[in-house]
C-alpha atoms as a PDB file:
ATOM      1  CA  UNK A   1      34.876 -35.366 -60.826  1.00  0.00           C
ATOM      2  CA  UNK A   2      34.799 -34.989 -57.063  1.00  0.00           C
ATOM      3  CA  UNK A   3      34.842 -31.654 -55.661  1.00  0.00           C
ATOM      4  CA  UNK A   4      35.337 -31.995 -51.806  1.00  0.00           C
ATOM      5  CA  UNK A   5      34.713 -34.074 -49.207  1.00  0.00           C
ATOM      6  CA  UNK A   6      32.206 -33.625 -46.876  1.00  0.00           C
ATOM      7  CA  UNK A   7      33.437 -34.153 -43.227  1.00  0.00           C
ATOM      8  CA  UNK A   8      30.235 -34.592 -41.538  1.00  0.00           C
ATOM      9  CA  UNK A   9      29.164 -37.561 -44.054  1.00  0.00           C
ATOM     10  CA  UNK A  10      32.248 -39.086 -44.019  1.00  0.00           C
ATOM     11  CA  UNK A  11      31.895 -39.167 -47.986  1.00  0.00           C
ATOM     12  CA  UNK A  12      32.827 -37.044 -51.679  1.00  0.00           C
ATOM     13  CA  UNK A  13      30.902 -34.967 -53.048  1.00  0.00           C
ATOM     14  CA  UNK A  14      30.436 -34.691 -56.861  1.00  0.00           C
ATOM     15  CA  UNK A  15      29.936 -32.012 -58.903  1.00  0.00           C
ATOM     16  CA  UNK A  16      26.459 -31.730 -59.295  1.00  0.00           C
ATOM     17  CA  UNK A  17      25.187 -32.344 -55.738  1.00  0.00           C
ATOM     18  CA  UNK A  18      28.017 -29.789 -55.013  1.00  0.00           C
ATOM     19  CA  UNK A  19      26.311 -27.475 -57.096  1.00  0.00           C
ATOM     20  CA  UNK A  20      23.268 -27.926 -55.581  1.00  0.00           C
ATOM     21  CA  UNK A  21      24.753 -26.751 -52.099  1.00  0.00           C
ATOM     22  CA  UNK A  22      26.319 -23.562 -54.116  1.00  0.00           C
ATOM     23  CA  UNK A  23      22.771 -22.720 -55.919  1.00  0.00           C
ATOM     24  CA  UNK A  24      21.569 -23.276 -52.718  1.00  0.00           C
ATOM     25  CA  UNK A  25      23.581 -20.875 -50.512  1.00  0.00           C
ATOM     26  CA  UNK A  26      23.540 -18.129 -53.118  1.00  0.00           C
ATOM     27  CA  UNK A  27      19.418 -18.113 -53.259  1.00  0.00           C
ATOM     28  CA  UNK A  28      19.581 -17.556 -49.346  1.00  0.00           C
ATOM     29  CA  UNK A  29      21.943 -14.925 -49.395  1.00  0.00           C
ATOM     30  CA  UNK A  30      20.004 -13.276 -52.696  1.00  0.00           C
ATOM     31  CA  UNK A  31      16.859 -13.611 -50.209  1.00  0.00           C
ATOM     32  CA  UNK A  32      18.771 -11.878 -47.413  1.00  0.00           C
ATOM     33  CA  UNK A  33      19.614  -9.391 -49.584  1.00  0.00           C
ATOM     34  CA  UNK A  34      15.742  -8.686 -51.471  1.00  0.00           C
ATOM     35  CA  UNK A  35      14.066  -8.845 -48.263  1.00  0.00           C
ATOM     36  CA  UNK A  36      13.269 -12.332 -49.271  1.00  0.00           C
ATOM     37  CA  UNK A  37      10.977 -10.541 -52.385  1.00  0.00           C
ATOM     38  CA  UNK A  38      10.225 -12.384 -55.084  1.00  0.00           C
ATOM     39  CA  UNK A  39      11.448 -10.298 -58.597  1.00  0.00           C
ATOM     40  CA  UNK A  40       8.415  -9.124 -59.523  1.00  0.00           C
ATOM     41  CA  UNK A  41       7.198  -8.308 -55.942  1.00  0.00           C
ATOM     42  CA  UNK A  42       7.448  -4.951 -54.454  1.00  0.00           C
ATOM     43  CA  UNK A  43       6.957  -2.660 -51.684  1.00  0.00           C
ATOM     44  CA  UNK A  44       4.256  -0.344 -53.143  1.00  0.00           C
ATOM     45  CA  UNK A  45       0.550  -0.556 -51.486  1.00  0.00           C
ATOM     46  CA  UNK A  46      -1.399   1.777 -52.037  1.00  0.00           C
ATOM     47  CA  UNK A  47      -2.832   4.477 -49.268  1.00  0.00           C
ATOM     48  CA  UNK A  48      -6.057   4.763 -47.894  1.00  0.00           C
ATOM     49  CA  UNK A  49      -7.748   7.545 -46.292  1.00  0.00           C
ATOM     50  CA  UNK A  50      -9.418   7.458 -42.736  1.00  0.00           C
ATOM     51  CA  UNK A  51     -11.006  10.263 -41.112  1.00  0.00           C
ATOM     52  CA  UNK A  52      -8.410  12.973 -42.300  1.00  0.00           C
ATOM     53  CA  UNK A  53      -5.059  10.051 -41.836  1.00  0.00           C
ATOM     54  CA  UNK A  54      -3.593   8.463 -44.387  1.00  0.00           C
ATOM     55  CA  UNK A  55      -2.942   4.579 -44.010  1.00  0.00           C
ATOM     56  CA  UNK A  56      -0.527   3.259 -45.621  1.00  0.00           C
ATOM     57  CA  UNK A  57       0.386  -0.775 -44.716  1.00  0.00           C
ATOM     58  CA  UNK A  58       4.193  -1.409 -44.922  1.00  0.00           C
ATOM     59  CA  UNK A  59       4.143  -5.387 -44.361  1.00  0.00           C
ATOM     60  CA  UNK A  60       7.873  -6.966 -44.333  1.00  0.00           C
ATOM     61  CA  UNK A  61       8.801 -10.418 -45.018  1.00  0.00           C
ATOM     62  CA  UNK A  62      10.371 -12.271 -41.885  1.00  0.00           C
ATOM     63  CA  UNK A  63      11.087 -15.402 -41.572  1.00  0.00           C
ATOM     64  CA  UNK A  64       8.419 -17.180 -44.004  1.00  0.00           C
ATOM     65  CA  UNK A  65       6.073 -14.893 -42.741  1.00  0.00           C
ATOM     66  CA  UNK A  66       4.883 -11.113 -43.335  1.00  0.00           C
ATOM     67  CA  UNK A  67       4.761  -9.060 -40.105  1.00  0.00           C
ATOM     68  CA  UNK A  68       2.037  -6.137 -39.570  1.00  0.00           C
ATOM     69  CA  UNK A  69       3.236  -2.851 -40.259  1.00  0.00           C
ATOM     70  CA  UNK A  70       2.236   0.489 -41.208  1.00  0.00           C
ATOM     71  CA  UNK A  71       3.055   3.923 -41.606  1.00  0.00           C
ATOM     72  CA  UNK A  72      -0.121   6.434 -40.141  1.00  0.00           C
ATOM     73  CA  UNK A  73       0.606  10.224 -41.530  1.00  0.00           C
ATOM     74  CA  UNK A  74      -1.931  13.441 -41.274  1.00  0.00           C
ATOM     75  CA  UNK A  75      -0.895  16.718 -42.395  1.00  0.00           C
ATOM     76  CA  UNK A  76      -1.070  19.473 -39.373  1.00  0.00           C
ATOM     77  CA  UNK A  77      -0.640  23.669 -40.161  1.00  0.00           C
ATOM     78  CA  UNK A  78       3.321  23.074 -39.284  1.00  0.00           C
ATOM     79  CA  UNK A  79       3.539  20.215 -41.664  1.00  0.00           C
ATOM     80  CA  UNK A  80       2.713  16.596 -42.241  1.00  0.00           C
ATOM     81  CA  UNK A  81       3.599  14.037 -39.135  1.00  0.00           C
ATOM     82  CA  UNK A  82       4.257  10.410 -39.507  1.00  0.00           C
ATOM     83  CA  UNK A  83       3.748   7.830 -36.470  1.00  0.00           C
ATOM     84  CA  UNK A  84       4.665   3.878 -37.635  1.00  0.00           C
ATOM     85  CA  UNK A  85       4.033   0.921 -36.334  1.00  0.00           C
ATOM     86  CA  UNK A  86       4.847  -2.607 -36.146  1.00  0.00           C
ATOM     87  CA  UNK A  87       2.754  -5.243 -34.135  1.00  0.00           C
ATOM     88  CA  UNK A  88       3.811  -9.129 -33.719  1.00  0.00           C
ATOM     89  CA  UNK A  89       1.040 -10.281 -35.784  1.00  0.00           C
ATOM     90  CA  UNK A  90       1.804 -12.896 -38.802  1.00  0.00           C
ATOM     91  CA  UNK A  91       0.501 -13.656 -42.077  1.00  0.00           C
ATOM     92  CA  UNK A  92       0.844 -16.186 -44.188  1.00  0.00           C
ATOM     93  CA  UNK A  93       0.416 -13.882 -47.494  1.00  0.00           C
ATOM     94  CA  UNK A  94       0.900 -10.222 -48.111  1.00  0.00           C
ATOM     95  CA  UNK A  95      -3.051  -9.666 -48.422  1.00  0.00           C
ATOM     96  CA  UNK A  96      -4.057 -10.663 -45.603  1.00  0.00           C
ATOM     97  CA  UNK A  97      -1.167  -8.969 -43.283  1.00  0.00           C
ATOM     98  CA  UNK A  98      -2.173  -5.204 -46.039  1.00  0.00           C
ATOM     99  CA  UNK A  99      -5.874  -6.003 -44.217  1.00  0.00           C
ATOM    100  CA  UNK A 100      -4.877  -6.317 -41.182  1.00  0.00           C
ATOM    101  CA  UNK A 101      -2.228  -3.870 -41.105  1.00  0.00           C
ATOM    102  CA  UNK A 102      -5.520  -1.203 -42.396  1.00  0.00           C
ATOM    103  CA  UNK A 103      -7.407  -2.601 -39.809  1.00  0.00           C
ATOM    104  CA  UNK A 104      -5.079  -1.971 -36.913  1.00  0.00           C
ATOM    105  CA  UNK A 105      -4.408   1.936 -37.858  1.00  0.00           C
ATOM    106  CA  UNK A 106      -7.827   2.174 -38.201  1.00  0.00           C
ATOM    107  CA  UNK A 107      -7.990   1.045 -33.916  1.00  0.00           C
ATOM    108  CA  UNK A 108      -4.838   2.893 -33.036  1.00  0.00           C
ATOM    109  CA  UNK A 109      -6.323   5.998 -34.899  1.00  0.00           C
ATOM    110  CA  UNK A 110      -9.788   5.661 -32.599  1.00  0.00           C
ATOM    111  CA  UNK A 111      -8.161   4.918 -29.397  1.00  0.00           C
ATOM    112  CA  UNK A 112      -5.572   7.700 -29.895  1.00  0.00           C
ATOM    113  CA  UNK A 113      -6.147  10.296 -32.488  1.00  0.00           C
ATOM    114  CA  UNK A 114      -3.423  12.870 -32.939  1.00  0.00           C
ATOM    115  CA  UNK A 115      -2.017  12.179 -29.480  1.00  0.00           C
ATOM    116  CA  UNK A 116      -0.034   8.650 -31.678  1.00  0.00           C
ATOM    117  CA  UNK A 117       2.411  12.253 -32.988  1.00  0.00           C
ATOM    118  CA  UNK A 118       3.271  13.594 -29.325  1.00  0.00           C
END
């Protein structure tokens, strides 16, 4: 059974490698779509505490590679404030950008204290 042709090969395609292309496309798009999560991967990390903050690391998946980011939140007498932030670092694995996501609200909390809310 041939399916199409393929105009940059010059040649048919049959079903199965055809299928293959399909599959393919549809796990890409399905990545796209997840945030390029796995099924049984998800967002959740827990909180840590840090001289009266609360650090939470918020690393995303881009483009093979998890970017550094984090959400820094401390409650004040009008209510609790939120600064985030996202820094070009890379990881390979989650882990490792969750540590070093920690690690830089840890330095943006000693070089800046509650001036990162203004």
């Amino acid at each position: 059974m041939v399916i199409s042709a393929d105009p940059r090969l010059g040649q048919e395609l049959g079903f199965k490698t055809w299928m293959r292309i399909m599959f393919s496309k549809l796990k890409a798009a399905w990545a796209r779509v997840t945030g390029g999560r796995a099924a049984g991967e998800s967002d959740a990390t827990s909180s840590i505490e840090y001289q009266g903050y609360l650090i939470r690391p918020t690393p995303y998946r881009t483009g093979g590679h998890y970017q550094t980011a984090g959400i820094i939140e401390k409650n004040f007498a009008d209510g609790p404030k939120q600064h985030r932030f996202v820094r070009a670092d890379t990881h390979h694995n989650r882990d490792d950008a969750v540590v070093f996501a920690i690690s830089k609200a840890k330095q943006i909390i000693d070089l800046q204290g509650d001036r990162i809310f203004t």
